[in-house]
N, C-alpha and C. Protein backbone atom coordinates (compact mmCIF):
# COMPACT_ATOMS: atom_id res chain seq x y z
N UNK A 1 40.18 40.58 -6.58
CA UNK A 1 39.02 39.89 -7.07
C UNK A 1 39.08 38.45 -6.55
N UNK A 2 38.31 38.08 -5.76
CA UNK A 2 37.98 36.77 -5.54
C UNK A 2 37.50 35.31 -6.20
N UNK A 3 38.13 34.03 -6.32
CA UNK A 3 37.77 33.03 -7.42
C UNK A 3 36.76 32.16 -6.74
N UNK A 4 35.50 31.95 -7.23
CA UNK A 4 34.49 30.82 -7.01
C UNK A 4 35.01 29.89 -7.13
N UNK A 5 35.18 28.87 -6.15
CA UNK A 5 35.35 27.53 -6.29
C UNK A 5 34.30 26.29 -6.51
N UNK A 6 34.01 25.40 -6.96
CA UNK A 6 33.17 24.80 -6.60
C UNK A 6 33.94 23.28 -6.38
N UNK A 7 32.84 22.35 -5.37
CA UNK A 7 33.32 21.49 -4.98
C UNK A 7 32.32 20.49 -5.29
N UNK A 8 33.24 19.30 -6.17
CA UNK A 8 31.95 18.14 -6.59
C UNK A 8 31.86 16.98 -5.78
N UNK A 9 31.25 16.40 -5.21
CA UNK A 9 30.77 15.69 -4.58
C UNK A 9 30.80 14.44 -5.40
N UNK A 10 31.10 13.12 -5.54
CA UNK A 10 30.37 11.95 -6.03
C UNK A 10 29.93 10.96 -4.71
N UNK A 11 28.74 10.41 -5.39
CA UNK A 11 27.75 9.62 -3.96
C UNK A 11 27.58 8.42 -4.77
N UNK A 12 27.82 7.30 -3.57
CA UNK A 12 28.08 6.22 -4.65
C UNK A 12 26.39 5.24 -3.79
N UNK A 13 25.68 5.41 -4.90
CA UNK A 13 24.47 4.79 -5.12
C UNK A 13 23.97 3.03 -4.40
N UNK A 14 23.67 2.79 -2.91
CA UNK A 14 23.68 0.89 -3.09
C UNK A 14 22.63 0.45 -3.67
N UNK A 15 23.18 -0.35 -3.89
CA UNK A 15 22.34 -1.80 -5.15
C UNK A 15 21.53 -2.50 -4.05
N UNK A 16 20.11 -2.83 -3.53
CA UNK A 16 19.94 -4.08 -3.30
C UNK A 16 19.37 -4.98 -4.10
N UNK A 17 19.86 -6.28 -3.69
CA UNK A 17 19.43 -7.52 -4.51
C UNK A 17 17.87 -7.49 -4.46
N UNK A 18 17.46 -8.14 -5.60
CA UNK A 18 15.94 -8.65 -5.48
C UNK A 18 15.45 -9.75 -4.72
N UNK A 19 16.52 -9.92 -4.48
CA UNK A 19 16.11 -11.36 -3.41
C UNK A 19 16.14 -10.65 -2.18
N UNK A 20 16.21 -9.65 -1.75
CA UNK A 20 16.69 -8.94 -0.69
C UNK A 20 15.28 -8.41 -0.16
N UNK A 21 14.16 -7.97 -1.45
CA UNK A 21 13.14 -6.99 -1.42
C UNK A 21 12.11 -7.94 -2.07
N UNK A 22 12.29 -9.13 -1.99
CA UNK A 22 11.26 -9.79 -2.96
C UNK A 22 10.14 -10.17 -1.47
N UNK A 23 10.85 -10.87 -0.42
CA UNK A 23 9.90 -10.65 0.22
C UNK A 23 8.91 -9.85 1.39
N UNK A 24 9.81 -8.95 1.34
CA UNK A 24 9.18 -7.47 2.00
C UNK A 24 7.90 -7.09 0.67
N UNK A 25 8.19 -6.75 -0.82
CA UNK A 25 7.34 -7.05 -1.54
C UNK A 25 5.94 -7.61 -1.76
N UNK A 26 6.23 -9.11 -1.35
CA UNK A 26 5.70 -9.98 -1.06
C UNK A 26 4.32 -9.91 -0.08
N UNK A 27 4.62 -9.87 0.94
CA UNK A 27 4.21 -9.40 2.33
C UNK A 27 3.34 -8.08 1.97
N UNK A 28 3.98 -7.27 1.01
CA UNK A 28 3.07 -5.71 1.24
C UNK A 28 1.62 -5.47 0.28
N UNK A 29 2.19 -6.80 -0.83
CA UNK A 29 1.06 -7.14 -1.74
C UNK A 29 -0.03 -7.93 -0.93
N UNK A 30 0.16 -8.98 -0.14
CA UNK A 30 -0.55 -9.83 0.51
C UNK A 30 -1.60 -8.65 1.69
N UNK A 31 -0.68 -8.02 2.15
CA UNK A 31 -1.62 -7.23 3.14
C UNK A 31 -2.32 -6.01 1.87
N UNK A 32 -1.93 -5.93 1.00
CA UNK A 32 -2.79 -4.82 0.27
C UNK A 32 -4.12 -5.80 -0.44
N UNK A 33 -3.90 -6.78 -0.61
CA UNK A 33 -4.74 -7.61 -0.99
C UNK A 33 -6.03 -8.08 0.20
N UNK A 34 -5.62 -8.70 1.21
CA UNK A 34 -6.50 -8.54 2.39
C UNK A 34 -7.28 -7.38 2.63
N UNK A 35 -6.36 -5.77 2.53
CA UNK A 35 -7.30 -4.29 2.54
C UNK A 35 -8.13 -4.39 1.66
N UNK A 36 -7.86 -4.57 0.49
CA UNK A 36 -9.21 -4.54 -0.72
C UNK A 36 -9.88 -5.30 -0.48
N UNK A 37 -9.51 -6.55 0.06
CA UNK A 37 -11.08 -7.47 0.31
C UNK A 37 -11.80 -7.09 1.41
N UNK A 38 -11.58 -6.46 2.24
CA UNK A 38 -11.92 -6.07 3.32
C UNK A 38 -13.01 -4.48 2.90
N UNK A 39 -12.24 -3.67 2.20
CA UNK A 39 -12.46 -2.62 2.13
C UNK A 39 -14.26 -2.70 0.98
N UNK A 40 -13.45 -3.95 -0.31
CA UNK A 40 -14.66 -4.02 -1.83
C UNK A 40 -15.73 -5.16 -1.53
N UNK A 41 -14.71 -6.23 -0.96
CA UNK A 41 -16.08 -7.85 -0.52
C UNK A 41 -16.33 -8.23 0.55
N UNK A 42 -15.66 -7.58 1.63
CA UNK A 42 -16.70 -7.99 2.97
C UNK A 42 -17.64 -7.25 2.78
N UNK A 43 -18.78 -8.46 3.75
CA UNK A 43 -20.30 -7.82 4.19
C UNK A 43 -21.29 -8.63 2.41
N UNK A 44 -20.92 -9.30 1.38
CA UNK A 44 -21.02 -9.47 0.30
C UNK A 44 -21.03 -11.45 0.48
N UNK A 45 -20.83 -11.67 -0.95
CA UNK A 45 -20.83 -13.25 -1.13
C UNK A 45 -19.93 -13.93 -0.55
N UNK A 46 -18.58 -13.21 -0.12
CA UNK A 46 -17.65 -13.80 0.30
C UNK A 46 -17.81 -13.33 2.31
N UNK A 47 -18.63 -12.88 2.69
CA UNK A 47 -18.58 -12.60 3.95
C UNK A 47 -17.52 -13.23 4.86
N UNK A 48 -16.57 -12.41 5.99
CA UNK A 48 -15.44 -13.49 6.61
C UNK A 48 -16.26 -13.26 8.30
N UNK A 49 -17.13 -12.04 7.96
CA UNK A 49 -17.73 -11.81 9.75
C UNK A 49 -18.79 -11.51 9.78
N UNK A 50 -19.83 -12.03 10.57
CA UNK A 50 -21.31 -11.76 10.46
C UNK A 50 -21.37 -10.33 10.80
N UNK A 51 -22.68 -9.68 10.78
CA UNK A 51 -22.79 -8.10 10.93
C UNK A 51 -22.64 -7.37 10.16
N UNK A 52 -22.53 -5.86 10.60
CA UNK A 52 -22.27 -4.94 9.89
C UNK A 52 -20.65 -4.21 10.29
N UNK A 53 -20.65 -4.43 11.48
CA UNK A 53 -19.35 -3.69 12.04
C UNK A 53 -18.01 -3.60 10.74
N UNK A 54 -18.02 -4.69 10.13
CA UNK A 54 -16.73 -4.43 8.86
C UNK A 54 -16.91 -2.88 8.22
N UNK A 55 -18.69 -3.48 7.65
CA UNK A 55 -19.00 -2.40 6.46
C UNK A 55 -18.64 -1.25 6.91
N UNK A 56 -19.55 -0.83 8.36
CA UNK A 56 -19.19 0.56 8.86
C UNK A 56 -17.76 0.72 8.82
N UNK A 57 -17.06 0.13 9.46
CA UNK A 57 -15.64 0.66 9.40
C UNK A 57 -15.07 1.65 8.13
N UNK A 58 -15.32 -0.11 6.94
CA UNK A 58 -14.31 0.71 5.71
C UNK A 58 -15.63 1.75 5.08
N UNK A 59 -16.87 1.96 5.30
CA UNK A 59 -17.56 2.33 4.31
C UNK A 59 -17.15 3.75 3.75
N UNK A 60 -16.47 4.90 3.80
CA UNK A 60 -15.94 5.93 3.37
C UNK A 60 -15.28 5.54 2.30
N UNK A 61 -14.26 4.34 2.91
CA UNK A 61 -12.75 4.36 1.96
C UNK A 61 -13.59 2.95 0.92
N UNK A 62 -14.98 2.85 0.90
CA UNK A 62 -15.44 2.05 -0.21
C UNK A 62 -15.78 2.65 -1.03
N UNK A 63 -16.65 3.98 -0.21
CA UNK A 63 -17.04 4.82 -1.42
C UNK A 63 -15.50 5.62 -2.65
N UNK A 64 -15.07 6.15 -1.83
CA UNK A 64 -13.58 6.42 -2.21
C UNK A 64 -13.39 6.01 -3.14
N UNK A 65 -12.97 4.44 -3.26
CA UNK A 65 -12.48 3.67 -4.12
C UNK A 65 -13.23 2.97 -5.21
N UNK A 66 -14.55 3.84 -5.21
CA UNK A 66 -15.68 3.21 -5.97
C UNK A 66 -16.47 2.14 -5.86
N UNK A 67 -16.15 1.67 -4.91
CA UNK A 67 -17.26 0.44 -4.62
C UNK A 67 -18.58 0.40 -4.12
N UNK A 68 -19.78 0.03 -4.81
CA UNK A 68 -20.49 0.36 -4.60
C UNK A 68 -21.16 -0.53 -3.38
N UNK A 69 -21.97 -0.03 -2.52
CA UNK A 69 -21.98 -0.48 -1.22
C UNK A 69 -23.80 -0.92 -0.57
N UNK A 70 -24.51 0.11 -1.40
CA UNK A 70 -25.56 0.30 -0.94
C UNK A 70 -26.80 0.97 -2.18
């Protein structure tokens, strides 16, 4: 008769600092912030480019996200 062995493994988990990820963070909020303005208030009161070319771009991912457009 043959004995099952099993074999445990421990994996040792790294820590990074918050100072490490604060500004990668940082940076990913700032560009997610630029997408929403781009995506909810260009073409609006805050216009950054004459035309329409913005609107067309994001206009799917406005509707998407509920913004009303038109």
């Amino acid at each position: 008769m043959s004995q099952a062995t099993t074999v445990s493994q421990e994996f040792d988990v790294p820590t990074i600092a918050l100072g490490a990820i604060a500004p990668w963070a940082l940076l990913f909020a700032l560009l997610a912030g630029i997408t929403v303005f781009f995506v909810g208030a260009e073409q609006g009161a805050f216009s950054v480019f004459s035309g329409t070319a913005v609107h067309e771009w994001v206009h799917d991912g406005r509707h998407l996200l509920g913004f009303p457009c038109h």
